[in-house]
PDB file of N, CA and C in Angstrom:
ATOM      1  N   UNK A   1     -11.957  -8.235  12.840  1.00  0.00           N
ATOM      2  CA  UNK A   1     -11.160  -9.173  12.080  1.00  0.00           C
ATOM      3  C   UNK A   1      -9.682  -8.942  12.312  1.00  0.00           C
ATOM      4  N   UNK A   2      -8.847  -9.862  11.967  1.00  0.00           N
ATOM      5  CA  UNK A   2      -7.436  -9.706  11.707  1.00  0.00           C
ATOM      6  C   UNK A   2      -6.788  -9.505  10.462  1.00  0.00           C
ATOM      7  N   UNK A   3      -7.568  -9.477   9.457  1.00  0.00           N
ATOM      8  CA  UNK A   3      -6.768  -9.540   8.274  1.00  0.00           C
ATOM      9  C   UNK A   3      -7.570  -8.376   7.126  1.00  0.00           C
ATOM     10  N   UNK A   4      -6.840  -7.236   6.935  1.00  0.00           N
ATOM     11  CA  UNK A   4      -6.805  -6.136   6.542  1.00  0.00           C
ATOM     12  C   UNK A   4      -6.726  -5.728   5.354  1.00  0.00           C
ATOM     13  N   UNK A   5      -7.293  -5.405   4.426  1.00  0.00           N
ATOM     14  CA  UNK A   5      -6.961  -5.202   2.458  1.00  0.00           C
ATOM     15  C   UNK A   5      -7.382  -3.918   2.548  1.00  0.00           C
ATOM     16  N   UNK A   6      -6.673  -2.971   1.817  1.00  0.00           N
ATOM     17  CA  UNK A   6      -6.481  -2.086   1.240  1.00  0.00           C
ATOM     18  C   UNK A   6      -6.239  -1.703  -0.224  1.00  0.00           C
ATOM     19  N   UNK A   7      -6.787  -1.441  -1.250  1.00  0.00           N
ATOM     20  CA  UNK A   7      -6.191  -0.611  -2.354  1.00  0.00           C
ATOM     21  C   UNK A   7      -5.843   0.205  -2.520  1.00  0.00           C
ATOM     22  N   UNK A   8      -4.393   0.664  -2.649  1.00  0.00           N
ATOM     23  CA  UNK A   8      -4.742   2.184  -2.163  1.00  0.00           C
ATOM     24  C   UNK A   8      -4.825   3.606  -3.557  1.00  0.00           C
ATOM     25  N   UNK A   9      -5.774   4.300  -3.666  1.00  0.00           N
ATOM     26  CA  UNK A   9      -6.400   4.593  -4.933  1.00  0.00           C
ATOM     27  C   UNK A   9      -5.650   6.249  -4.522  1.00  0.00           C
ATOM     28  N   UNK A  10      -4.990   6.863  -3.072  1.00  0.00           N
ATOM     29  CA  UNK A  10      -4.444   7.332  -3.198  1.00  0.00           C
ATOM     30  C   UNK A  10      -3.537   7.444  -1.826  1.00  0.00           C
ATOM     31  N   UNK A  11      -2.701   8.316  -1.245  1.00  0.00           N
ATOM     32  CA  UNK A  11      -2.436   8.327   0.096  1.00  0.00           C
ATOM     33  C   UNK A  11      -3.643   8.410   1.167  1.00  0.00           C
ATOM     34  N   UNK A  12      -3.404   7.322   1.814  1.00  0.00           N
ATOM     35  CA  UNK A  12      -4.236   6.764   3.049  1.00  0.00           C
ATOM     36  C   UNK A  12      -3.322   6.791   4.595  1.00  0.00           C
ATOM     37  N   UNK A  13      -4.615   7.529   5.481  1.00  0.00           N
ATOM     38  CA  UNK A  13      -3.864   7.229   7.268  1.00  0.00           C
ATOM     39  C   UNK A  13      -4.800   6.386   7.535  1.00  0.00           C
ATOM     40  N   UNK A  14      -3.815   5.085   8.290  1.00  0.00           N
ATOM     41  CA  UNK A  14      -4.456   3.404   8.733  1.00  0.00           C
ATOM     42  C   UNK A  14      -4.839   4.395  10.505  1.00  0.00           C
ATOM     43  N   UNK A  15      -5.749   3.817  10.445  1.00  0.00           N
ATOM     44  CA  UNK A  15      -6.305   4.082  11.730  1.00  0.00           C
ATOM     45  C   UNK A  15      -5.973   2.952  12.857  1.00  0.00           C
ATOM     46  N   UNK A  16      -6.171   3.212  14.241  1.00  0.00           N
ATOM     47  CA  UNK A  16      -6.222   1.886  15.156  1.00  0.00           C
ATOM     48  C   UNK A  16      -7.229   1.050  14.933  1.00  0.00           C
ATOM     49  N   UNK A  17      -6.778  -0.324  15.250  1.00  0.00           N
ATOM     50  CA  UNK A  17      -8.190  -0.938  15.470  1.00  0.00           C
ATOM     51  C   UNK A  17      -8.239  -0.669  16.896  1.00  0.00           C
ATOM     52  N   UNK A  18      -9.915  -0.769  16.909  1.00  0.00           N
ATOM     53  CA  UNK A  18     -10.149  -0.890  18.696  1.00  0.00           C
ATOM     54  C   UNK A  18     -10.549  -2.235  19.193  1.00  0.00           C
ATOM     55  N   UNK A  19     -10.582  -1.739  20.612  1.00  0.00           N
ATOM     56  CA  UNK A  19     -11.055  -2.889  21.733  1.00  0.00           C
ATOM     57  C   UNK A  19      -9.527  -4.199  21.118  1.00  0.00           C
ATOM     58  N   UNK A  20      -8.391  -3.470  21.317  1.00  0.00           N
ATOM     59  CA  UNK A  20      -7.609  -4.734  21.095  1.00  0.00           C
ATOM     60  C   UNK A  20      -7.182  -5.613  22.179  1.00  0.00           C
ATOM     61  N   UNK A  21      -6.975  -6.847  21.918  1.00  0.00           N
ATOM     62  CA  UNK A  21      -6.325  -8.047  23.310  1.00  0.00           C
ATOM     63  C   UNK A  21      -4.796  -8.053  23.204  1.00  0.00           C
ATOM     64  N   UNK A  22      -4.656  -7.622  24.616  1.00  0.00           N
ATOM     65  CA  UNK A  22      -3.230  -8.420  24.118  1.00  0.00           C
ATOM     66  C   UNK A  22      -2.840  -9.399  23.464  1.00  0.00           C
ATOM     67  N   UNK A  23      -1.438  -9.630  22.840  1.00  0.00           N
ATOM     68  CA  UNK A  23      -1.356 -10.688  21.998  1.00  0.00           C
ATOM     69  C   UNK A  23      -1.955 -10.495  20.608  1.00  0.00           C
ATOM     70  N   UNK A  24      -2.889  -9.899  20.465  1.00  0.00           N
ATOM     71  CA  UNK A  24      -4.127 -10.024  19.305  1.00  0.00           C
ATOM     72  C   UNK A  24      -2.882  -9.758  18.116  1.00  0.00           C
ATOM     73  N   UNK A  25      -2.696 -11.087  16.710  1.00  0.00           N
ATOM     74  CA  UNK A  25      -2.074 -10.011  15.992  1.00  0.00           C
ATOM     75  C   UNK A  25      -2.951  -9.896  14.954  1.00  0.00           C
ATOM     76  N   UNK A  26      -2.485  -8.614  13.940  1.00  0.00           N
ATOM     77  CA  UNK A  26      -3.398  -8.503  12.851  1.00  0.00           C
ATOM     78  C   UNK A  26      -1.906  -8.683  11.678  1.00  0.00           C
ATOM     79  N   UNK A  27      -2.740  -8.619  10.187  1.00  0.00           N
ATOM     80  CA  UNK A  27      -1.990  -8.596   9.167  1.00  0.00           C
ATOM     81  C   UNK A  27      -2.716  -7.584   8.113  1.00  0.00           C
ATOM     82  N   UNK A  28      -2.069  -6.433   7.764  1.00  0.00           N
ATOM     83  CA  UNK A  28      -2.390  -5.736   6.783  1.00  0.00           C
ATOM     84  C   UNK A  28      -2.079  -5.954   5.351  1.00  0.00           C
ATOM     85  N   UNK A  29      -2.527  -6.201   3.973  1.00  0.00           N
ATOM     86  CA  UNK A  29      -2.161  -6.582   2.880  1.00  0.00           C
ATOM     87  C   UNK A  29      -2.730  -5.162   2.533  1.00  0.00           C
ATOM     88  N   UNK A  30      -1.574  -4.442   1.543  1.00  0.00           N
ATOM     89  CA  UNK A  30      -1.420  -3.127   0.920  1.00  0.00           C
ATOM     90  C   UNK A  30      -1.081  -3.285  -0.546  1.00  0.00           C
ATOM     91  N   UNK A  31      -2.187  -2.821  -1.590  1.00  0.00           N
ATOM     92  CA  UNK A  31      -1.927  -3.159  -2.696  1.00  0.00           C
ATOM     93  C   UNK A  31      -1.607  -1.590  -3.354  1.00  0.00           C
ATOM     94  N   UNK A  32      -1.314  -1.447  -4.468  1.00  0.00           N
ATOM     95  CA  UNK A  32      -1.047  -0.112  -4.755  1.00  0.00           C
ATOM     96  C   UNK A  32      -1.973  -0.159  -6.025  1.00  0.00           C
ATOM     97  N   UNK A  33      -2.790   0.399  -6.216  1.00  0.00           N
ATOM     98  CA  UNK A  33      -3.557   1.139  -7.829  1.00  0.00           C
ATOM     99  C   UNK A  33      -3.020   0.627  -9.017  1.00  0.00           C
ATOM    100  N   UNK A  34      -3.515   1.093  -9.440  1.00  0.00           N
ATOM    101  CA  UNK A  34      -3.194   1.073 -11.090  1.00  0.00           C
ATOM    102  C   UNK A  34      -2.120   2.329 -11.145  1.00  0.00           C
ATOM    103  N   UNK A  35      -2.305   3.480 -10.775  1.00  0.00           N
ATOM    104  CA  UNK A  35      -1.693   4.647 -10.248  1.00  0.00           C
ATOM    105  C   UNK A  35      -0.326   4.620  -9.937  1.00  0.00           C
ATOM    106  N   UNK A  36      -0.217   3.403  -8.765  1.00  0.00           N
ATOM    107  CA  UNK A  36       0.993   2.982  -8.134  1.00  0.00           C
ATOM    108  C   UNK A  36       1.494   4.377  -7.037  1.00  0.00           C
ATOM    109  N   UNK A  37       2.600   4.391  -6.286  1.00  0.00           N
ATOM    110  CA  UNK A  37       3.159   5.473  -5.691  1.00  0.00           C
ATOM    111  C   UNK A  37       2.469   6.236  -4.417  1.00  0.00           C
ATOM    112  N   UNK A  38       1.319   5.624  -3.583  1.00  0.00           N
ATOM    113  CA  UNK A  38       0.291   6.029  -3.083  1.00  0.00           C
ATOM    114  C   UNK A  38       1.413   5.414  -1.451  1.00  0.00           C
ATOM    115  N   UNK A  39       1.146   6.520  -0.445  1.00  0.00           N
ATOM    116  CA  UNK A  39       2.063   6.363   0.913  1.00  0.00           C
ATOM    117  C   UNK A  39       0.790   5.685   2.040  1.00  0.00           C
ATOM    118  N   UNK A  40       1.346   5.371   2.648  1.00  0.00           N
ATOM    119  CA  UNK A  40       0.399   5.332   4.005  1.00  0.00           C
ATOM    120  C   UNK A  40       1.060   5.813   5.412  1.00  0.00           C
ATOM    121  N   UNK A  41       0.026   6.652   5.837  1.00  0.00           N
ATOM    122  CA  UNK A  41       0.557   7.473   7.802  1.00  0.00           C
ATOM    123  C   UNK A  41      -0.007   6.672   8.481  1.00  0.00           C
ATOM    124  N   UNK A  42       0.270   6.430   9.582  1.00  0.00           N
ATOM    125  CA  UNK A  42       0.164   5.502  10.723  1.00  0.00           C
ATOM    126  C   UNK A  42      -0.220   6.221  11.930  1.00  0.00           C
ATOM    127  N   UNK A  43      -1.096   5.736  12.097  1.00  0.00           N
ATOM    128  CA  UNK A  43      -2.031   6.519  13.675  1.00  0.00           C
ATOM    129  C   UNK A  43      -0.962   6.370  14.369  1.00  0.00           C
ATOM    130  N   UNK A  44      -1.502   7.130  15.854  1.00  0.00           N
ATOM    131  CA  UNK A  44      -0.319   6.550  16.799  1.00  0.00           C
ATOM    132  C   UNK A  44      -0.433   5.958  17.601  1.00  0.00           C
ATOM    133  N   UNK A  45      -1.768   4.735  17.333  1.00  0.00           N
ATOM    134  CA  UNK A  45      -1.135   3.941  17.871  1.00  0.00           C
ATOM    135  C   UNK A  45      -0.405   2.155  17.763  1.00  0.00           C
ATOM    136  N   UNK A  46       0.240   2.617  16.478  1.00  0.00           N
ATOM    137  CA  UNK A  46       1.159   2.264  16.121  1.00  0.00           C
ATOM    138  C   UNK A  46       2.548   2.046  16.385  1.00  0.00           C
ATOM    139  N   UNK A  47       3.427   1.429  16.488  1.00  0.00           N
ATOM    140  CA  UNK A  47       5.281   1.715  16.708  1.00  0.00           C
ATOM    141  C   UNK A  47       5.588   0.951  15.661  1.00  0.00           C
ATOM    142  N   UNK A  48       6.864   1.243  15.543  1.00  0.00           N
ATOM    143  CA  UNK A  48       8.204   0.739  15.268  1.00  0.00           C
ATOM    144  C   UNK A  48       9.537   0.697  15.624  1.00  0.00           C
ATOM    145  N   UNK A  49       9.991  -0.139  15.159  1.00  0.00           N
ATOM    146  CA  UNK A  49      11.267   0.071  15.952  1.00  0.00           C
ATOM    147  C   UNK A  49      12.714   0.394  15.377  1.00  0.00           C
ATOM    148  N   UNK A  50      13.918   0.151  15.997  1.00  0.00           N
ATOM    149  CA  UNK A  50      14.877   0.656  15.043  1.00  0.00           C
ATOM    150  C   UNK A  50      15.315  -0.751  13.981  1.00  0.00           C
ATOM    151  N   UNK A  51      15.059  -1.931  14.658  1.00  0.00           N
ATOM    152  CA  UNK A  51      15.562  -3.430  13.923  1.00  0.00           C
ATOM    153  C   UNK A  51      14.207  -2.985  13.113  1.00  0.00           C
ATOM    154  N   UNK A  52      13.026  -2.474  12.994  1.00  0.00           N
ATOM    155  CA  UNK A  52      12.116  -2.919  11.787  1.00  0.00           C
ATOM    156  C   UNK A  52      11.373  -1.354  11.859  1.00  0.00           C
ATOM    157  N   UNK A  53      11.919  -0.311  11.496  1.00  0.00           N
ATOM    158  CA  UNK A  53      11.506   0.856  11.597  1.00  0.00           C
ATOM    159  C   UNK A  53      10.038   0.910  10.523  1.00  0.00           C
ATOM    160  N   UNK A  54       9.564   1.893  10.149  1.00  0.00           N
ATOM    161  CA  UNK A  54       8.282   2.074   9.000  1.00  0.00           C
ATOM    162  C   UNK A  54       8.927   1.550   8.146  1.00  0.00           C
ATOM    163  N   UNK A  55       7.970   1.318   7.618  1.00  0.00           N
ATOM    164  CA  UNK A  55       8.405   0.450   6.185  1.00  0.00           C
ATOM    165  C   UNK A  55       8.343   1.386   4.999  1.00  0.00           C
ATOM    166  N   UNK A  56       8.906   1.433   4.163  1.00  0.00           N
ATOM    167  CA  UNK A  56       8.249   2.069   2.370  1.00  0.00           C
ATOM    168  C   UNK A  56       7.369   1.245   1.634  1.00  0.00           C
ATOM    169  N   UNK A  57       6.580   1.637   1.327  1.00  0.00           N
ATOM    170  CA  UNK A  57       5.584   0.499   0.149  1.00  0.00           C
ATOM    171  C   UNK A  57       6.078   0.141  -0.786  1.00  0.00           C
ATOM    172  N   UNK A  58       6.170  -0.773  -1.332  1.00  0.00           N
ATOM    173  CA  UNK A  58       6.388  -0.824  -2.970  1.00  0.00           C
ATOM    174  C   UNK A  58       5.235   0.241  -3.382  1.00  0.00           C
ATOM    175  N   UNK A  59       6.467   0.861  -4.619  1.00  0.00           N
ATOM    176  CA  UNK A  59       4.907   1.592  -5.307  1.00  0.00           C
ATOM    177  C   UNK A  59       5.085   1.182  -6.754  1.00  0.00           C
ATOM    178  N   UNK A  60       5.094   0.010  -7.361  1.00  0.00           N
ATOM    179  CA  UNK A  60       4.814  -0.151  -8.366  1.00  0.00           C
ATOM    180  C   UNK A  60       3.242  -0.320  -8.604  1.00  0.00           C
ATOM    181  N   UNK A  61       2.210  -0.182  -9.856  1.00  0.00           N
ATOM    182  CA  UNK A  61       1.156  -0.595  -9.879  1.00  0.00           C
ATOM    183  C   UNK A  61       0.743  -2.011  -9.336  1.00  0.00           C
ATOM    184  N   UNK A  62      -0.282  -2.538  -8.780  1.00  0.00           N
ATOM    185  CA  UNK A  62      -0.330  -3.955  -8.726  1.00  0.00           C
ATOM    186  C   UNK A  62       0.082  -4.865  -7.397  1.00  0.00           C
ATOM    187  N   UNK A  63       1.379  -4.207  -6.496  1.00  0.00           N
ATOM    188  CA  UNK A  63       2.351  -4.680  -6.075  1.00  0.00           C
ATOM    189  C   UNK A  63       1.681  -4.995  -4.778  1.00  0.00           C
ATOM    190  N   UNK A  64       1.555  -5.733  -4.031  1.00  0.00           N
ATOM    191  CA  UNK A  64       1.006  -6.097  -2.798  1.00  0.00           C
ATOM    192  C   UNK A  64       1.762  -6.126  -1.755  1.00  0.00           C
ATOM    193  N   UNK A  65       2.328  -5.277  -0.491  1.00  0.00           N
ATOM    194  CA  UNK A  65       2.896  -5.624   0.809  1.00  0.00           C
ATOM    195  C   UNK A  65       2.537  -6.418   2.169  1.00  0.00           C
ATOM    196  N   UNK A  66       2.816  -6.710   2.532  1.00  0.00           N
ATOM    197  CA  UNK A  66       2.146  -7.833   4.203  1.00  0.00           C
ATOM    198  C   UNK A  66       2.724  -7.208   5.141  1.00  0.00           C
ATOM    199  N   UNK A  67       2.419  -6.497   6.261  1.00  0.00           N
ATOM    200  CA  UNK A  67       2.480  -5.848   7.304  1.00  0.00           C
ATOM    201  C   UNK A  67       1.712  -6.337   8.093  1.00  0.00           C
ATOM    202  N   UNK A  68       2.578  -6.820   9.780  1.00  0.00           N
ATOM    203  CA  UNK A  68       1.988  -7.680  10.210  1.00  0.00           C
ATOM    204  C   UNK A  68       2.304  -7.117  11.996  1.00  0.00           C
ATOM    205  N   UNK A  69       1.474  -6.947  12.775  1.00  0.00           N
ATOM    206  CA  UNK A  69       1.369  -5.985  14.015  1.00  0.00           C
ATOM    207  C   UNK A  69       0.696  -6.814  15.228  1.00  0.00           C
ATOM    208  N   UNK A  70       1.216  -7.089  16.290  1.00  0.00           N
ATOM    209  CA  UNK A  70       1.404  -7.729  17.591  1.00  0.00           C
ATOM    210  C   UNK A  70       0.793  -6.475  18.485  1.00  0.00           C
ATOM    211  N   UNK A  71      -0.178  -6.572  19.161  1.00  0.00           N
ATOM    212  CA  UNK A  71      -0.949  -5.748  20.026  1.00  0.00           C
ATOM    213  C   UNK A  71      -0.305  -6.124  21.776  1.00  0.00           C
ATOM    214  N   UNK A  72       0.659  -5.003  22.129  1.00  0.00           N
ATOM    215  CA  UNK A  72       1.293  -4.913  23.326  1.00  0.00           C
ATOM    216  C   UNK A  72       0.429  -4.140  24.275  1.00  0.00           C
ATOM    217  N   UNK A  73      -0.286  -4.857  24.956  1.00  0.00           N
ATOM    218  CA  UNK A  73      -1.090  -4.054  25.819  1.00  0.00           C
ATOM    219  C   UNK A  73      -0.390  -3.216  27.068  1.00  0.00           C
ATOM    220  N   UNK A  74       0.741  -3.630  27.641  1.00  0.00           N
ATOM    221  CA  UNK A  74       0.890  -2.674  28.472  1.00  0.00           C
ATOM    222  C   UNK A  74       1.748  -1.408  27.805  1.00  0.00           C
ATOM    223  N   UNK A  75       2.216  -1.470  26.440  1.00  0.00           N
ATOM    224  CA  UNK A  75       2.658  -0.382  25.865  1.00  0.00           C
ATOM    225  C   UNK A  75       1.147   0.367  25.087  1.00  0.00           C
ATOM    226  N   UNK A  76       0.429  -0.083  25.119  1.00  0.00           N
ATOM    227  CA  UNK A  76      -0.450   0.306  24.708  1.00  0.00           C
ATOM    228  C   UNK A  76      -0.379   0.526  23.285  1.00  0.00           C
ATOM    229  N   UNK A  77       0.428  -0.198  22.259  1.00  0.00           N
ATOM    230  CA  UNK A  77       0.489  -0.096  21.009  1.00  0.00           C
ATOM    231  C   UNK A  77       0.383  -1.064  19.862  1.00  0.00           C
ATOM    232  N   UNK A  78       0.175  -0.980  18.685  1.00  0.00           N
ATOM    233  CA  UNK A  78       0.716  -2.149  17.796  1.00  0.00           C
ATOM    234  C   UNK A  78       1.997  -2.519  17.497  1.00  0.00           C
ATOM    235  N   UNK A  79       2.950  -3.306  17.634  1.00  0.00           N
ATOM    236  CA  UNK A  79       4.274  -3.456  17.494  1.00  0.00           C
ATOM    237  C   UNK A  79       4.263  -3.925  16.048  1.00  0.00           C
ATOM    238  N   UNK A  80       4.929  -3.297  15.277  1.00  0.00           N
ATOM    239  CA  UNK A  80       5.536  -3.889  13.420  1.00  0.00           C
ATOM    240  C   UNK A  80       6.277  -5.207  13.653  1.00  0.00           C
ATOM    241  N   UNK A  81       5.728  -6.706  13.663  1.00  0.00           N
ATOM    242  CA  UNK A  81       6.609  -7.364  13.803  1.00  0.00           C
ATOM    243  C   UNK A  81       7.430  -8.435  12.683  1.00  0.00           C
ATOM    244  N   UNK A  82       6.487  -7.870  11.625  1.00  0.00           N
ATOM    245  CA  UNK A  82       7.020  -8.327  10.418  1.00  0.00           C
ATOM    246  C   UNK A  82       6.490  -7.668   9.192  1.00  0.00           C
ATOM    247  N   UNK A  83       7.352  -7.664   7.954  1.00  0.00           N
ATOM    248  CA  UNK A  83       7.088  -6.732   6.895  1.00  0.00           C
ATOM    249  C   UNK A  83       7.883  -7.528   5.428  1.00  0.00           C
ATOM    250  N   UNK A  84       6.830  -7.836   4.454  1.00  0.00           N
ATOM    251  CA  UNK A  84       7.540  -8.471   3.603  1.00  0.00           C
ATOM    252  C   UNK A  84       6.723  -7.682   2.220  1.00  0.00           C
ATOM    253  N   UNK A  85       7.209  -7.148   1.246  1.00  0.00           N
ATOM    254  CA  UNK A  85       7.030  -6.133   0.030  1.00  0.00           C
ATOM    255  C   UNK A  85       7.048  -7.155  -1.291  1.00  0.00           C
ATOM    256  N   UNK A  86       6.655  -6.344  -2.045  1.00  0.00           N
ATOM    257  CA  UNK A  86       6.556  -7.137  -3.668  1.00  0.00           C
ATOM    258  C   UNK A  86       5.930  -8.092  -4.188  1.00  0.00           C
ATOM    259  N   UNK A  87       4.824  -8.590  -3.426  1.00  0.00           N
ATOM    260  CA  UNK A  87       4.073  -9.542  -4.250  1.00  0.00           C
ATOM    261  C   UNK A  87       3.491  -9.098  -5.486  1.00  0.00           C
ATOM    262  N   UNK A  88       2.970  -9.969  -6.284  1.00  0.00           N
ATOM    263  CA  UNK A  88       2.179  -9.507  -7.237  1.00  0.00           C
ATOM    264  C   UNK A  88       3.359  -8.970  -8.769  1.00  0.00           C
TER     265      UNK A  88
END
């Protein structure tokens, strides 16, 4: 699939997806607990960059983020190509 949900009930590492296509993008939706304050680590094969480095989560309870990743096959990575915080 492309489209990714998470709760996160405490700190979580997002793994790769496999067998990716170039081009392929995905979208991660990151909600935070009831708890709230919960981080996420990023496999590597992942990037970012300096215009859109890692992101911080919202960590309020409730709060939902959209993280959204472009599969560069000859870098062999996911590129961060958009990131928008605070729903919810």
């Amino acid at each position: 699939g492309n489209d990714f949900r998470v709760t996160l009930g405490a700190s979580r590492t997002i793994s790769t997806p496999a067998n990716p296509t170039d081009g392929q993008q995905i979208i991660f939706q990151v909600t935070q607990s009831s708890g709230g304050s919960a981080t996420i680590n990023w496999d590597t094969g992942y990037e970012f960059s300096s215009g859109l480095p890692q992101p911080t989560l919202s960590t309020a309870a409730g709060k939902t983020d959209l993280l959204g990743f472009i599969y560069n096959s000859a870098k062999g990575s996911w590129l961060l190509a958009a990131f928008v915080d605070g729903f919810g």
